[in-house]
Protein backbone atom coordinates (compact mmCIF):
# COMPACT_ATOMS: atom_id res chain seq x y z
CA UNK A 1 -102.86 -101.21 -35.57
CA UNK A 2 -100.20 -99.08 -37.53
CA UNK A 3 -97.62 -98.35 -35.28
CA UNK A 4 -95.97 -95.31 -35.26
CA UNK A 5 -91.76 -95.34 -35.30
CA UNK A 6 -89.56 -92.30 -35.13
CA UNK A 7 -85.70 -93.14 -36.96
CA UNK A 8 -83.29 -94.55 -34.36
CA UNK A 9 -80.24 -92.38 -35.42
CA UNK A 10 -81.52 -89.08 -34.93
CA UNK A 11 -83.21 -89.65 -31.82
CA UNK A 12 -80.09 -91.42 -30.27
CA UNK A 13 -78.32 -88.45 -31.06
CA UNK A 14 -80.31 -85.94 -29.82
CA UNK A 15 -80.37 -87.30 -26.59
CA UNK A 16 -76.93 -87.48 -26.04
CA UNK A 17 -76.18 -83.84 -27.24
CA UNK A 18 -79.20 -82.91 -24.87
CA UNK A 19 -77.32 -85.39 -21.81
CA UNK A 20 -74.28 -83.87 -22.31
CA UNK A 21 -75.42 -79.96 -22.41
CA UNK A 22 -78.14 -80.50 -19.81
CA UNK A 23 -75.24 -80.50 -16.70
CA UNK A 24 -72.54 -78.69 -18.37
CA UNK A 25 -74.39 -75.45 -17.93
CA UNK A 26 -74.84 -75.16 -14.52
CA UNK A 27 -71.63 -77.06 -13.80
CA UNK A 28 -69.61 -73.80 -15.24
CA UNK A 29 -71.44 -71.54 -13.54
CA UNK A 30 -70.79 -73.34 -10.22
CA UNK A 31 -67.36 -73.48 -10.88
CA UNK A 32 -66.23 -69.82 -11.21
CA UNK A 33 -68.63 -68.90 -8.30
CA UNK A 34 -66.51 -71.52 -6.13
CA UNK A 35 -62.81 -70.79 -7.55
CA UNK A 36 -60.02 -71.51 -5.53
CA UNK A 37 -57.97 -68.57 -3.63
CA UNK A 38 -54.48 -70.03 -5.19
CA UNK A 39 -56.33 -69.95 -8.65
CA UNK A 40 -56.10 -66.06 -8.09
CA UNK A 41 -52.96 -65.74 -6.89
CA UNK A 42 -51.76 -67.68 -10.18
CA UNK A 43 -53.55 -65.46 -11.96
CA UNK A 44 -52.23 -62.67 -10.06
CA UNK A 45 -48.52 -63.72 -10.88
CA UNK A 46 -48.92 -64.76 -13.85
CA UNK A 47 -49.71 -60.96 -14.75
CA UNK A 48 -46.97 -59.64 -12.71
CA UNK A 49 -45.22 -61.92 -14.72
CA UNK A 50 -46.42 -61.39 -17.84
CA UNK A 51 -45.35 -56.78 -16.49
CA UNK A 52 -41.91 -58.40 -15.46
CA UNK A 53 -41.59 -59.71 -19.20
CA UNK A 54 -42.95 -56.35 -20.65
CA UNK A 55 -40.06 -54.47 -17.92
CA UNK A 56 -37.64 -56.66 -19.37
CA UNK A 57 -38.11 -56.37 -22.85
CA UNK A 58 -37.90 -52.77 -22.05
CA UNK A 59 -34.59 -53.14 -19.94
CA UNK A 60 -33.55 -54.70 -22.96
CA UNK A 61 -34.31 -52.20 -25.27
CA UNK A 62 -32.55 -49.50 -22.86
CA UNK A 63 -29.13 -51.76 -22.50
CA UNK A 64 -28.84 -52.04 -26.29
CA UNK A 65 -29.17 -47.91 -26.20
CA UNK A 66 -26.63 -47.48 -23.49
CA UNK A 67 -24.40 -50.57 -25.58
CA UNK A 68 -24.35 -47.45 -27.97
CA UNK A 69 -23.85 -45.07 -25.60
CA UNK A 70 -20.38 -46.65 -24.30
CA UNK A 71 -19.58 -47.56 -27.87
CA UNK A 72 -19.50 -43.29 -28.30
CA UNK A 73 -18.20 -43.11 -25.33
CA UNK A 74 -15.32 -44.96 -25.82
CA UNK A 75 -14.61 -43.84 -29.24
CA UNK A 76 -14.71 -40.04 -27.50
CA UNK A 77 -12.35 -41.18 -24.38
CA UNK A 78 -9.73 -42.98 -27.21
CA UNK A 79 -9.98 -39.14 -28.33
CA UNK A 80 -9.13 -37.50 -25.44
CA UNK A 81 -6.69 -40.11 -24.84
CA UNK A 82 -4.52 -38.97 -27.98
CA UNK A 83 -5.48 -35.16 -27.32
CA UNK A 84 -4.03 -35.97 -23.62
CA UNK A 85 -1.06 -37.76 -25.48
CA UNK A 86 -0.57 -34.86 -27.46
CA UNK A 87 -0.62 -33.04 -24.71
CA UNK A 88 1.79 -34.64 -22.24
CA UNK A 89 4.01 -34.43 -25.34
CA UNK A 90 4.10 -30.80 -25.82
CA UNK A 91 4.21 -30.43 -22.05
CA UNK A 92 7.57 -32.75 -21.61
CA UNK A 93 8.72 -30.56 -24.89
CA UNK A 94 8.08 -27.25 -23.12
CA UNK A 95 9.80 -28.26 -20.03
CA UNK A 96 12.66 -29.80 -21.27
CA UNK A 97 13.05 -26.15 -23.18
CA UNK A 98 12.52 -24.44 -19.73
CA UNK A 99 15.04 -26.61 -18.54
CA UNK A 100 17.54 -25.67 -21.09
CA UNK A 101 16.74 -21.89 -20.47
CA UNK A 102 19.13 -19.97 -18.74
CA UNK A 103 18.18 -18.41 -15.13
CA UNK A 104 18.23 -15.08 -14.68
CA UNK A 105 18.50 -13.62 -11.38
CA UNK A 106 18.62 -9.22 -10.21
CA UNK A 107 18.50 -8.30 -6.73
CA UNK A 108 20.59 -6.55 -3.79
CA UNK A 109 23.12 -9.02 -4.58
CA UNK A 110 23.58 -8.18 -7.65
CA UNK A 111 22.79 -9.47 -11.16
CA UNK A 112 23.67 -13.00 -12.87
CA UNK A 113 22.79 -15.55 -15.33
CA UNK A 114 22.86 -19.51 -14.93
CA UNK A 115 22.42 -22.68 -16.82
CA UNK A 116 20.00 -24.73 -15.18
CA UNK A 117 22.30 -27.11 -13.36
CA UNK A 118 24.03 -23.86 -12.04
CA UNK A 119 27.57 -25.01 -13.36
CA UNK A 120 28.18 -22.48 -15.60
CA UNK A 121 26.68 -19.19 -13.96
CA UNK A 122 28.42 -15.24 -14.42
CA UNK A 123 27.54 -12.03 -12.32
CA UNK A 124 27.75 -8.58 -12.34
CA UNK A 125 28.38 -6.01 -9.44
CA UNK A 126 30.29 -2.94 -8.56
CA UNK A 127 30.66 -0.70 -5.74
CA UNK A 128 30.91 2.97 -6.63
CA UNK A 129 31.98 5.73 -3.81
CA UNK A 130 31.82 9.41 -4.12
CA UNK A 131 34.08 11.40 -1.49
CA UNK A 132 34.50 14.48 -0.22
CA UNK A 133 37.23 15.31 1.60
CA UNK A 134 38.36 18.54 3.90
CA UNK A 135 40.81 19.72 5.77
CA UNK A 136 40.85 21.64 8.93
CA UNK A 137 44.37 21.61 10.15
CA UNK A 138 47.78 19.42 8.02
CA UNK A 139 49.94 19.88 5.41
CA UNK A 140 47.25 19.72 2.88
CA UNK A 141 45.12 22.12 4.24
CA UNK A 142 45.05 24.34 1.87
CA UNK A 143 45.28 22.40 -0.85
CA UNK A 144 43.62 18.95 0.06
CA UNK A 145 40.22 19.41 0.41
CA UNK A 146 38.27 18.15 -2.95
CA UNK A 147 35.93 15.94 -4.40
CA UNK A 148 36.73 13.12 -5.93
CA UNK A 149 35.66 9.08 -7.02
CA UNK A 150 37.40 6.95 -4.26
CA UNK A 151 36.40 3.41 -5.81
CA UNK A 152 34.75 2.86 -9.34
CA UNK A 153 34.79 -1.05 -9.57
CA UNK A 154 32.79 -3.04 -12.13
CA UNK A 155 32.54 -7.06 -10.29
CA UNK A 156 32.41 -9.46 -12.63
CA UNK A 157 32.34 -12.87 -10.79
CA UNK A 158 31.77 -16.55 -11.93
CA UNK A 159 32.15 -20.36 -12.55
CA UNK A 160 32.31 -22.81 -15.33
CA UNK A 161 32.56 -26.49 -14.77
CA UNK A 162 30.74 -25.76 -11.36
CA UNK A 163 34.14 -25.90 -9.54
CA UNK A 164 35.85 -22.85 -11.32
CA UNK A 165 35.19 -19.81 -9.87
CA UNK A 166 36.67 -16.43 -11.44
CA UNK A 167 36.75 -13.07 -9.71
CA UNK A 168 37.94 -9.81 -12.33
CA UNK A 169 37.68 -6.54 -10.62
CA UNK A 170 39.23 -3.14 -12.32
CA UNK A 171 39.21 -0.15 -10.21
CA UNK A 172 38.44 3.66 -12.33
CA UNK A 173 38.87 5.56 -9.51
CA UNK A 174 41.18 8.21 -8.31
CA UNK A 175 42.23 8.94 -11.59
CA UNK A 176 44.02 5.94 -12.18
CA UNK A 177 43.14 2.30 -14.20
CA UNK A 178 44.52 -0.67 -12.14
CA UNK A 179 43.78 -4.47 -11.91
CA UNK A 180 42.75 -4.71 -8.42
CA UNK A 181 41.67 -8.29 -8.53
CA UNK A 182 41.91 -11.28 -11.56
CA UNK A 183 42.11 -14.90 -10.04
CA UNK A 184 40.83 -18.45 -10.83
CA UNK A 185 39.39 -20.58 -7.45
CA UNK A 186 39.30 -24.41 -7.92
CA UNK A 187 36.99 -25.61 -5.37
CA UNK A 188 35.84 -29.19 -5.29
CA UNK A 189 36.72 -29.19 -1.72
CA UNK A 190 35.24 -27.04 1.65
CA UNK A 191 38.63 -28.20 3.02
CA UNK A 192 41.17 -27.60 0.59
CA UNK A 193 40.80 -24.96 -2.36
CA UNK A 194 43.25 -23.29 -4.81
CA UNK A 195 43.73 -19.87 -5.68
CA UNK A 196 45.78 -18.39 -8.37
CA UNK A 197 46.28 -14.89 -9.51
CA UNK A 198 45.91 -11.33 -8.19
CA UNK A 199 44.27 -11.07 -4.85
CA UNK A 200 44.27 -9.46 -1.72
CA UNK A 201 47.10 -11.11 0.41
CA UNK A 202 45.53 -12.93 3.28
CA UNK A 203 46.79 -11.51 6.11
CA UNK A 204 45.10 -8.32 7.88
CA UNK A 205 41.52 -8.53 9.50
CA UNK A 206 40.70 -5.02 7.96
CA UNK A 207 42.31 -5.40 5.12
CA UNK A 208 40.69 -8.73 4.09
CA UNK A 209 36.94 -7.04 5.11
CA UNK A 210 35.04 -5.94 1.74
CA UNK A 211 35.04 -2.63 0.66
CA UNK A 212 31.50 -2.12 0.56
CA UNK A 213 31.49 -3.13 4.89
CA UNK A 214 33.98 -0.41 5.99
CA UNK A 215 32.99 1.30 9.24
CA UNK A 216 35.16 4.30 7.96
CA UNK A 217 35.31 5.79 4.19
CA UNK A 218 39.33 5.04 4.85
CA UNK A 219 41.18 2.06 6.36
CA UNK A 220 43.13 3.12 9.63
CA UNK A 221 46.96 3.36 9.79
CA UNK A 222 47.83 -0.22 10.51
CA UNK A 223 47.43 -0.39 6.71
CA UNK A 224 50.70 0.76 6.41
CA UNK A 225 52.11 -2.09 8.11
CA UNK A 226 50.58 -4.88 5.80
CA UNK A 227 50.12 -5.48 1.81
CA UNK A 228 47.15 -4.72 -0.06
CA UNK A 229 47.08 -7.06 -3.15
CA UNK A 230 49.52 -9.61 -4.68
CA UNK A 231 50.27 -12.12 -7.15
CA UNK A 232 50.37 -15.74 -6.73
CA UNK A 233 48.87 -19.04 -5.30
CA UNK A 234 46.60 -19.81 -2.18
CA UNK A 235 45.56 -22.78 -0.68
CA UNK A 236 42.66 -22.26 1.68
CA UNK A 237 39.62 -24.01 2.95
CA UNK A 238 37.59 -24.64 6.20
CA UNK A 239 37.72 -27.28 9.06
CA UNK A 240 35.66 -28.64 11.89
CA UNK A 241 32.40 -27.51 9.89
CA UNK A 242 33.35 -24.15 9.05
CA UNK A 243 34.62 -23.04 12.42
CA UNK A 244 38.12 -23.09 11.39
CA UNK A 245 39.41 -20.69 8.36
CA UNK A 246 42.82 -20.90 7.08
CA UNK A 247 44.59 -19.78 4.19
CA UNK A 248 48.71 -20.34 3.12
CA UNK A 249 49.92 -18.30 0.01
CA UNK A 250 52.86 -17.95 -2.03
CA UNK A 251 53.28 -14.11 -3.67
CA UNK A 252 55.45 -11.96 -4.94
CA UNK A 253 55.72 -9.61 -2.39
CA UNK A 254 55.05 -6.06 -2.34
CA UNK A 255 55.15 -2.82 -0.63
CA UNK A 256 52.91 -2.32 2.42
CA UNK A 257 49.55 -0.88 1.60
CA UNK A 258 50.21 -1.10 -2.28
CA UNK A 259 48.10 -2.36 -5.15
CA UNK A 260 49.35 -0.92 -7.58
CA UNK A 261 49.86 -2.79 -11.53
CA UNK A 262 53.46 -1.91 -11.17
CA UNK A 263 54.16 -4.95 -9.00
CA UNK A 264 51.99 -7.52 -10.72
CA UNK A 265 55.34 -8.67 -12.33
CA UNK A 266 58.39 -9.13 -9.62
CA UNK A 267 61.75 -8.04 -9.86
CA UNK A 268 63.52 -10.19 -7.24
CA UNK A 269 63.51 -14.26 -6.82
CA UNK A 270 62.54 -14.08 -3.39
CA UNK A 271 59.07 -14.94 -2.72
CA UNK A 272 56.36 -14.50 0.46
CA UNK A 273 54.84 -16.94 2.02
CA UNK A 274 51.48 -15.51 4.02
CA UNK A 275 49.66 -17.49 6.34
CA UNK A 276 46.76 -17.07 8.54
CA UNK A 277 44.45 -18.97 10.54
CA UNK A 278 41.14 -17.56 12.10
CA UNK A 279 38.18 -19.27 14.14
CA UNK A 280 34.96 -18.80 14.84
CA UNK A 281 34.38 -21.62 17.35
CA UNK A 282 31.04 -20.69 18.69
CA UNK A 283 29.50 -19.57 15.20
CA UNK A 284 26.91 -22.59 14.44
CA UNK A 285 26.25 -22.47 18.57
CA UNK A 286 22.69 -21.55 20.30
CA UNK A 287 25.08 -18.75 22.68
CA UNK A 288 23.87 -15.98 21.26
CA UNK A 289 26.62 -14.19 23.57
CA UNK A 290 29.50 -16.29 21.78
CA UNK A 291 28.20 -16.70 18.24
CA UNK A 292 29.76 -13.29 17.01
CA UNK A 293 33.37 -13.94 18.32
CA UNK A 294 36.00 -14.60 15.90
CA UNK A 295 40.17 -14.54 16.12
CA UNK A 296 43.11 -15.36 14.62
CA UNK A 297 47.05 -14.83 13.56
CA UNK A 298 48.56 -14.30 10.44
CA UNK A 299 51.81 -13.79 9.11
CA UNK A 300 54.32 -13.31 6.40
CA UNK A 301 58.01 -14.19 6.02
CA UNK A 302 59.95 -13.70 2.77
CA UNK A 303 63.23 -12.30 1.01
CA UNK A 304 62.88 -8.54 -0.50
CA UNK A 305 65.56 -6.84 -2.22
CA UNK A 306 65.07 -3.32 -4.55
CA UNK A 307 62.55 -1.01 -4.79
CA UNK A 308 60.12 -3.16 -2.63
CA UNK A 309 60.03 -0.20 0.49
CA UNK A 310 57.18 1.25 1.44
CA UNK A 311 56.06 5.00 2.34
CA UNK A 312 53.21 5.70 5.27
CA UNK A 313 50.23 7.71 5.08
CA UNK A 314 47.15 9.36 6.66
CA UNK A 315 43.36 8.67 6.76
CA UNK A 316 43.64 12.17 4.30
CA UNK A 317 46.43 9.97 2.10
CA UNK A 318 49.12 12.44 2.80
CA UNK A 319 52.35 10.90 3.54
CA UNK A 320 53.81 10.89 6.69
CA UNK A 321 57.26 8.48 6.39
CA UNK A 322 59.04 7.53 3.67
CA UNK A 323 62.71 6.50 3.32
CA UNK A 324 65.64 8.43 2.52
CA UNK A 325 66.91 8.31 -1.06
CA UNK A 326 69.18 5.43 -1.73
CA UNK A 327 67.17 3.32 0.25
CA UNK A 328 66.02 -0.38 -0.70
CA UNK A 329 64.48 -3.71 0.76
CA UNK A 330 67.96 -6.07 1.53
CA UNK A 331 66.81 -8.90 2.46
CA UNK A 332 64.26 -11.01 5.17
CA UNK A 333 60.50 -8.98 5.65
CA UNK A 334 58.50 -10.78 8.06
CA UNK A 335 54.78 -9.75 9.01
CA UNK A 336 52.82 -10.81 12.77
CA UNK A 337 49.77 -10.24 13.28
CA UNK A 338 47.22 -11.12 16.13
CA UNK A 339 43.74 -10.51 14.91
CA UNK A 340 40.24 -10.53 16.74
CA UNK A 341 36.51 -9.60 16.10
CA UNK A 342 33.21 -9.87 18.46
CA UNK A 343 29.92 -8.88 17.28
CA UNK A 344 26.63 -9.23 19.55
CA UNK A 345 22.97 -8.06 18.29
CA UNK A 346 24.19 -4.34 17.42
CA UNK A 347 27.35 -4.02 18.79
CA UNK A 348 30.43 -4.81 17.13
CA UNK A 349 34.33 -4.64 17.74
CA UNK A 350 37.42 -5.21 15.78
CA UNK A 351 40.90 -5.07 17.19
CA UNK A 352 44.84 -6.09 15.63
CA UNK A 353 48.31 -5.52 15.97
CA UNK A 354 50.87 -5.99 13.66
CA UNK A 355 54.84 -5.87 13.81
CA UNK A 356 56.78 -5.35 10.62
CA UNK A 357 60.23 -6.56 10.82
CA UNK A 358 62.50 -5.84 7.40
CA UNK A 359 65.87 -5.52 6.01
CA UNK A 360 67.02 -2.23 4.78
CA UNK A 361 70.23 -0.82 2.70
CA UNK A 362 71.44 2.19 2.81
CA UNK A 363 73.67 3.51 -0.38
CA UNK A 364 74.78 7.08 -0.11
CA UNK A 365 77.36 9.34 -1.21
CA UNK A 366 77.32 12.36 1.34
CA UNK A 367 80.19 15.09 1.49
CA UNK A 368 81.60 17.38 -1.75
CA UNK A 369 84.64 16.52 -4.63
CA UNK A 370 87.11 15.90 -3.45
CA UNK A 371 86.11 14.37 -0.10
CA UNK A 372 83.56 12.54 -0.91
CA UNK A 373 82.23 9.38 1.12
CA UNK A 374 80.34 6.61 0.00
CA UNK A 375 78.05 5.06 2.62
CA UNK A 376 76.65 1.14 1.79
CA UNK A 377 74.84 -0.09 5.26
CA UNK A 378 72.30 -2.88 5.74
CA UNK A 379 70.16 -3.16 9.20
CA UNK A 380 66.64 -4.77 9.90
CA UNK A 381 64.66 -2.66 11.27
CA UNK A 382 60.84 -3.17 13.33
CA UNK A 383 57.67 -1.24 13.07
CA UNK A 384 54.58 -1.37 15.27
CA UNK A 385 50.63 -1.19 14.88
CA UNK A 386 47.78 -1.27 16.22
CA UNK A 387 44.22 -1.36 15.80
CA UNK A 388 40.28 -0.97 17.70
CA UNK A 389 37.08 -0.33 16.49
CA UNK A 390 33.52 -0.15 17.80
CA UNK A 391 30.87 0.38 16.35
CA UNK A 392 27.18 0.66 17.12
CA UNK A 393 23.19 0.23 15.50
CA UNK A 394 21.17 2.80 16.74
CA UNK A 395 18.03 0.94 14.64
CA UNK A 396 18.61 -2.22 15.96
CA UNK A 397 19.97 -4.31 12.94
CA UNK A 398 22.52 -6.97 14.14
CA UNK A 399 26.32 -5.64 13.38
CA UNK A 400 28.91 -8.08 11.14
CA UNK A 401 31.84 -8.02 10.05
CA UNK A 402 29.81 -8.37 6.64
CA UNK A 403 26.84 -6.43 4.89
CA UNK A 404 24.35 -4.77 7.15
CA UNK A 405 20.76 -4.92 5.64
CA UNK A 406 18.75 -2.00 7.15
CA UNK A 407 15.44 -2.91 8.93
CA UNK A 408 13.77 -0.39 7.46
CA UNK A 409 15.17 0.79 3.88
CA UNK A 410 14.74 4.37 3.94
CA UNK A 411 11.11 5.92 2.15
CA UNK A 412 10.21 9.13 3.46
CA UNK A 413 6.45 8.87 2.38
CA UNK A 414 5.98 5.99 4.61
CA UNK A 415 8.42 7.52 7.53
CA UNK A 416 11.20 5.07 7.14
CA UNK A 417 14.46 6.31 7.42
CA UNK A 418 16.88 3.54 7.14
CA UNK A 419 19.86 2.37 9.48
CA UNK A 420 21.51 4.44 11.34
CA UNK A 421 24.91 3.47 12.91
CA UNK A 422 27.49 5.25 15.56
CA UNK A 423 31.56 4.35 14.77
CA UNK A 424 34.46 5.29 16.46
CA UNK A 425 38.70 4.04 15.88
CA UNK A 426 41.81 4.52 16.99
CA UNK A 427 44.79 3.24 15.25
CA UNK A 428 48.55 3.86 16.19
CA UNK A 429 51.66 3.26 13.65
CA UNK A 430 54.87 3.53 15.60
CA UNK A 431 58.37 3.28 13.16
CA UNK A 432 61.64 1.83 14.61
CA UNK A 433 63.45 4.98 15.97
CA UNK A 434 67.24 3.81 14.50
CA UNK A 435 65.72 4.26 11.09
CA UNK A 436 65.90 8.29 12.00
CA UNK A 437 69.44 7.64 13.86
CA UNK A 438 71.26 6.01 11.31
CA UNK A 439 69.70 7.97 8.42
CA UNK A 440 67.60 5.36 6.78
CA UNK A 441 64.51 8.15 7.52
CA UNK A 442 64.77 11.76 7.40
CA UNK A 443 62.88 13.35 10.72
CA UNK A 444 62.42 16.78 8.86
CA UNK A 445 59.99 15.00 6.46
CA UNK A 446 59.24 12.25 8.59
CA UNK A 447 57.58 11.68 11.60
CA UNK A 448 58.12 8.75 13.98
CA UNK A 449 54.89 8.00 14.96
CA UNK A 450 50.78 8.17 13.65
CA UNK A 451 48.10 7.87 15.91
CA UNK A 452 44.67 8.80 14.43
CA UNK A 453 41.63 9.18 16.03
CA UNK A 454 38.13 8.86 14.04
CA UNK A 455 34.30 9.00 15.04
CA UNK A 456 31.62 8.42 12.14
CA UNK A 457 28.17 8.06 11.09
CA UNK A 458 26.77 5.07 8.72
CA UNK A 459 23.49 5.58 7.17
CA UNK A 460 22.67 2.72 5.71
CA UNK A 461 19.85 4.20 3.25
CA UNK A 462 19.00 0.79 1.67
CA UNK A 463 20.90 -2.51 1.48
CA UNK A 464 22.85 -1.33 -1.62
CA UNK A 465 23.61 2.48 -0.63
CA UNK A 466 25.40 3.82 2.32
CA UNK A 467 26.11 7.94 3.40
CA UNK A 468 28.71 8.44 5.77
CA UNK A 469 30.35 10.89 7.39
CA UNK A 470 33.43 10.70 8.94
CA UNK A 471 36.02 12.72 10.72
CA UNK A 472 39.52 12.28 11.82
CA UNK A 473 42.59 13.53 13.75
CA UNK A 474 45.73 12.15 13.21
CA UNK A 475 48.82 13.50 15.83
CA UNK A 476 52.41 12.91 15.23
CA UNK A 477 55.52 12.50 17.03
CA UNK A 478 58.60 14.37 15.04
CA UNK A 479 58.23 14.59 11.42
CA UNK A 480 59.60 18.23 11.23
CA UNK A 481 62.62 19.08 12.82
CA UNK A 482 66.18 17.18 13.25
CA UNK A 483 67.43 14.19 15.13
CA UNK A 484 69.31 17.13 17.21
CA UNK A 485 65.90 19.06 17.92
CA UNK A 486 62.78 17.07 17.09
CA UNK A 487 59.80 19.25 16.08
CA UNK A 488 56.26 17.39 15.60
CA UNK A 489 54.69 17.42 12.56
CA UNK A 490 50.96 19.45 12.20
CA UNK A 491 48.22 17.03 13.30
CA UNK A 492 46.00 16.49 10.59
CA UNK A 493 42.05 17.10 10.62
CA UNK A 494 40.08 16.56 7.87
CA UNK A 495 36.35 15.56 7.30
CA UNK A 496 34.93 13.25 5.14
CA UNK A 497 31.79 12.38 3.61
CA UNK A 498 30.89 9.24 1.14
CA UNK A 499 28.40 7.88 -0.75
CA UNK A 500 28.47 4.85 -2.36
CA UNK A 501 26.95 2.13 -4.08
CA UNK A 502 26.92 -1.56 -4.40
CA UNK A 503 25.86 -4.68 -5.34
């Protein structure tokens, strides 16, 4: 029997292929229908994963754009650094060329230019008054009354070196050109300062008060008891934080109530010496009752010899005593005065006295050819002041002895009318009667004594112009008869009115 063989090889390999795929089949199958929960969440993060990578390939790309944005942006900041650099520059150039620009100032005070540092600095005022004057009753009454420019000053004021102050003041009024005031201040010290040139001698209350502040378009008749300006030095300053004023001055010496050029030169070796000393103890106090109170003394002592005399006149500037012909200054002059203010919210007062004590000669030749007798006599001789003044604000501003600012400057479209103030004075000059007895004086042409009373009215318009209108009646005693059979002299009336200006 043939027997029938199939080839080993094959058939062994057939059956493993078909043993191997047989249970692999259903094997898979079984296997994803039973996979594990933590397979899926692997799967799960491995795709968040494989987002994260995505996100931060994307992150990546962004930080390499914004690596080029701050490259820009710091190229453009290094810009603005050098425009700011630029800038700062330009600024510190402009400011240091503000710095070195002068400083200009204009208001009621006046006008001035500065450096920066204020050490070198010059201003300009003035103080312009227009008068008109009138007279009632007097010797010039019919040929007095006029209008005229009382005071035509141009101020010129200043410092160099910060502790050099200047003051030069020419007066164009009254028809004459004089120097009122040239002088040089060194002032490195509150305490102690130095004065040299022209000035006003510092010894009258009323005197020493500015121009501009006057309650009255004329100083009173103490002024002929005391010197307007002089010539020489001053050492002054203040003490115990300003409280304490005092001043001590060597001058010339000149006639009372004189400032005129012709003495800015003397003719005599003997010299004044004025001194004064004035407090205001209560000034930088909270009494508002005390703050405004203010006195003093002054005085003057020197040697006078010549034409150094003086002559005595009215509130109209007529003269009332003058000295015989042949009469000059002999010798010692000495000045006293006791001196007081008080000023409280709008009331104010002023008040002096003064006592002029001087040495006269007497040269005269009296009697005809050929009996003629020649008379050479020397005697001291004392005259007497004195001085009060009150004054009142009607609109309320608070009185000085300085300027007064009105509350309300005057504008009539918005009904303000300015400040408005009440004044009244008397002042009293009484001359030593021996003068008359021993023919120093003549009493037909002069009179013994001056007393003057005067009312007024301030309007104080702004803080640079003032109206006012004044009036005053000045009596004598003798003045126009003999030493036999004394006759008075005419009172004199007069009105007078004055505008004026300043700054």
């Amino acid at each position: 029997m043939r027997k029938c063989t199939l080839p080993i090889l094959p058939v062994l390999l057939a059956a493993v292929i078909v043993g191997v795929s047989l249970p692999a089949g259903p094997a898979h199958a079984q296997s994803k229908l039973s996979k594990d929960p933590k397979d899926r969440e692997i799967e799960l993060l491995k795709t968040e994963i494989k987002q994260l990578e995505q996100r931060v390939d994307t992150l990546e790309g962004l930080s390499q754009k914004v690596k080029v944005i701050d490259q820009k942006v710091d190229v453009q900041a290094q810009k603005l650094d050098v425009q700011a650099q630029k800038i700062d520059v330009e600024a510190q150039t402009e400011r240091k060329q503000a710095l070195a620009w002068p400083i200009v100032k204009a208001g009621d005070e006046g006008f001035s230019l500065s450096s920066p540092d204020h050490d070198y600095n010059i201003g300009f005022g003035g103080i312009i008054q227009g008068d008109g004057r009138f007279f009632t009753s007097g010797a010039d009454k019919d040929s007095g009354s006029t209008f005229f420019l009382n005071r035509v000053r141009p101020i010129i004021t200043g410092s160099v070196a910060k502790y050099y102050n200047f003051n030069i003041t020419p007066d164009f009024g009254q028809g004459k050109v004089v120097l009122q005031d040239a002088y040089l201040n060194i002032t490195y010290f509150d305490f102690a300062s130095l004065r040299a040139g022209k000035f006003k001698a510092p010894l009258d209350l009323e005197r020493l008060q500015s121009d501009r502040d006057l309650e009255f378009s004329e100083r009173s008749e103490i002024q002929n008891l005391v010197p307007n300006r002089d010539t020489g030095f001053s050492l002054h300053g203040r003490l115990l934080d300003g409280r304490v004023f005092y001043d001590a001055a060597l001058m010339n010496g000149v006639p009372n109530n004189t400032a005129s050029d012709t003495y800015d030169v003397d003719n005599n070796d003997g010299k004044d010496f004025v001194g004064r000393i004035f407090a205001t103890p209560f000034e930088i106090g909270e009494n508002q009752w005390l703050k405004g109170l203010g006195f003093g003394f002054a005085g003057s002592y020197g040697d006078e010899r010549g034409s150094t005399i003086s002559s005595y006149k009215t509130y109209g500037a007529s003269t009332w005593f003058s000295y015989a012909s042949g009469v000059t200054a002999s010798g010692l002059r000495t000045r006293l005065e006791p001196q007081a203010y008080y000023y409280v919210g709008p009331f104010g007062l002023m008040a002096e006295y003064a006592q002029d004590e001087h040495s006269l000669n007497r040269f005269a030749t009296p009697g005809n050819i050929p009996f003629k007798q020649q008379i050479n006599r020397t005697d001291t001789f004392t005259d007497t002041g004195y001085f009060a003044q009150a004054s009142y604000l009607l609109t309320g501003e608070n009185a000085s002895y300085g300027w007064v600012k009105p509350y309300h400057p005057f504008d009539p479209r918005n009904g303000s009318w300015g400040g408005w103030e009440l004044a009244a004075r008397i002042s009293n000059v009484a001359t030593d009667t021996r003068q008359f007895q021993l023919g120093f004086a003549n009493p037909d042409a002069s009179a013994k004594t001056a007393t003057e009373f005067a009312a007024g009215v301030n309007w104080y318009l702004t803080s640079n112009i003032k109206w006012q209108f004044d009036y005053a009646n000045t009596y004598f005693d003798g003045g126009a008869g003999t030493t036999a059979e004394t006759k008075d002299r005419p009172n004199e009336s007069c009105f007078e009115s004055q505008l004026q200006i300043s700054f």
